[in-house]
Protein backbone atom coordinates (compact mmCIF):
# COMPACT_ATOMS: atom_id res chain seq x y z
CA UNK A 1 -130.03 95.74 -3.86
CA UNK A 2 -132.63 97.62 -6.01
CA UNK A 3 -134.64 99.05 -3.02
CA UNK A 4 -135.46 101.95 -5.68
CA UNK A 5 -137.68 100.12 -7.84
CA UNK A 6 -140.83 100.99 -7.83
CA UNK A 7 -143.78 97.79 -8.25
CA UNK A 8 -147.33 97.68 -8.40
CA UNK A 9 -149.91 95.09 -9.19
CA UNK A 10 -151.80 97.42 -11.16
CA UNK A 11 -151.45 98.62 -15.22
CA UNK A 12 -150.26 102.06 -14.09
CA UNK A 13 -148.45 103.81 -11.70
CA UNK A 14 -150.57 107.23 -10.20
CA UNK A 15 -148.42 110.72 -10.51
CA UNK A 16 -146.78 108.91 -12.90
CA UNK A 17 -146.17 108.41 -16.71
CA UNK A 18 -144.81 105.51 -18.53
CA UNK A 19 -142.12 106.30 -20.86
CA UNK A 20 -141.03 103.37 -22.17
CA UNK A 21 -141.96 99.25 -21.01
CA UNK A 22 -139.29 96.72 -21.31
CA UNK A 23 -140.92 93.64 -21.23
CA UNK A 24 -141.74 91.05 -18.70
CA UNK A 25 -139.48 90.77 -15.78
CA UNK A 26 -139.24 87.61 -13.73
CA UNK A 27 -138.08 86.21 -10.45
CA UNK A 28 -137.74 82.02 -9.64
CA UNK A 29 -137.50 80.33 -6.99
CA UNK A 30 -137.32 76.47 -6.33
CA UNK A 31 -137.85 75.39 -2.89
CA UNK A 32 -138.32 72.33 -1.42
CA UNK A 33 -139.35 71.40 2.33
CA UNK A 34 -136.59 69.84 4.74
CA UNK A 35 -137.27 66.87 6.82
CA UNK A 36 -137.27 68.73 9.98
CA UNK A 37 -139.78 71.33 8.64
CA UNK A 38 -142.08 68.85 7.74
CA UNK A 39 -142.45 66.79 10.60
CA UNK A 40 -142.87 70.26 12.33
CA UNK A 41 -145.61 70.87 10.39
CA UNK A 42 -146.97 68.02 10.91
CA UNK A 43 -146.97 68.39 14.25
CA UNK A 44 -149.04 71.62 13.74
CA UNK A 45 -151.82 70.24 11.50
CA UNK A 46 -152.50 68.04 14.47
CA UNK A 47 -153.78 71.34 16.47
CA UNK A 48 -154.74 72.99 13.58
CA UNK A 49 -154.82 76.97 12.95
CA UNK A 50 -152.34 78.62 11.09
CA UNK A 51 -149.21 76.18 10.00
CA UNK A 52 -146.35 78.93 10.57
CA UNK A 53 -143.64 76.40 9.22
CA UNK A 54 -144.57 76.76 5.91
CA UNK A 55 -145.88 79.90 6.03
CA UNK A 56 -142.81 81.39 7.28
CA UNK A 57 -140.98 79.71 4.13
CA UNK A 58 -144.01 80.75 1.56
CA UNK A 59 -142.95 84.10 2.69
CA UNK A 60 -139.40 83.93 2.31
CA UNK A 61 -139.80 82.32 -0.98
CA UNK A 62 -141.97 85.03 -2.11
CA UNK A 63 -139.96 87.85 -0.81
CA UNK A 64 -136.32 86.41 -2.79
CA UNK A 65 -138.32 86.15 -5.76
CA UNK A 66 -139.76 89.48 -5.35
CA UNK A 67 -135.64 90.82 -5.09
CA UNK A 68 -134.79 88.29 -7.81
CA UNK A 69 -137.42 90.19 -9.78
CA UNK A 70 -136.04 93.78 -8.74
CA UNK A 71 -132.82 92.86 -10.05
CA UNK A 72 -133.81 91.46 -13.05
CA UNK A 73 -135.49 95.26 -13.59
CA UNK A 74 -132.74 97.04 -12.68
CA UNK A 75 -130.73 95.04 -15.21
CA UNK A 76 -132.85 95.80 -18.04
CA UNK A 77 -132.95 99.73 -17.56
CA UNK A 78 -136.60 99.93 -15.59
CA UNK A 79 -137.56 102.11 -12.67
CA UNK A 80 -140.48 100.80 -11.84
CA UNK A 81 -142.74 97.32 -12.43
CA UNK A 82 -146.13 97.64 -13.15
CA UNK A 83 -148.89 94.48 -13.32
CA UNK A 84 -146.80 92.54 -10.94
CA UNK A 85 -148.03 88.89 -10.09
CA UNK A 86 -146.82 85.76 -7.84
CA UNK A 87 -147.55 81.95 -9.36
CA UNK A 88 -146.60 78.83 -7.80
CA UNK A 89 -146.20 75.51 -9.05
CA UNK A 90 -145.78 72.46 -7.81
CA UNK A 91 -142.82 70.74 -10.16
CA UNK A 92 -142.36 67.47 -8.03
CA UNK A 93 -143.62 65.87 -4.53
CA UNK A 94 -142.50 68.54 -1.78
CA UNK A 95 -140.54 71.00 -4.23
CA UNK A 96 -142.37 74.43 -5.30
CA UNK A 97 -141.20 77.09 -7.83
CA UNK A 98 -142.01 80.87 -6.70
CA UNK A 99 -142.36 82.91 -9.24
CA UNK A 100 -142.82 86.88 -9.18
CA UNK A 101 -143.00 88.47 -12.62
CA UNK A 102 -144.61 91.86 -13.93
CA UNK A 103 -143.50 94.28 -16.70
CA UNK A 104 -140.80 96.30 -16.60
CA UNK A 105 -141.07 100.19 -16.88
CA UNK A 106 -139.05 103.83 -17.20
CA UNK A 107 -141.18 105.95 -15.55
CA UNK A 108 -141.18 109.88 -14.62
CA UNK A 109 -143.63 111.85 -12.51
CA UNK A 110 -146.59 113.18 -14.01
């Protein structure tokens, strides 16, 4: 597991300097919701508020893709990820790609 890795959503890293980028870095992930999840969710839209169904699986789609993203990192030499961004798409009725990608980076401290 590349706990190491350091990531950031912005260009640079503070108290530290970029040696060398590596190019994008990317982690997928296709989901898609189960029957039982839905109707549960369903359920909750009829209260309203918060739907914690789905937002408990946004979140651990998010979070593999964020690891998937580490590795992917770690694999190509980097330290660090700077510029680091999620996207979602929806690819067909109830399935969702994740995707976490940034730019991949040897850093040092300043």
């Amino acid at each position: 597991m590349p706990a190491d890795i350091l990531t950031t959503t912005a260009n640079s890293l503070t108290g530290f300097h970029v040696n060398q980028e590596l190019g994008v870095v990317r982690g997928i992930i296709v989901r898609s919701r189960s029957i039982v999840g839905s109707i549960g969710a369903g359920i909750q839209t009829l209260f309203g508020g918060n739907i914690s169904i789905y937002t408990k699986l946004c979140e651990q789609a998010r979070a593999e893709a964020f690891e998937l993203m580490k590795q992917h990192a770690e694999a190509v030499g980097a330290n660090a990820i700077i510029a680091m961004r999620y996207d979602a798409t929806e690819i067909a009725p109830g399935v969702t790609e994740v995707l976490c990608y940034g730019t991949a980076v040897v850093v040092q401290r300043a």
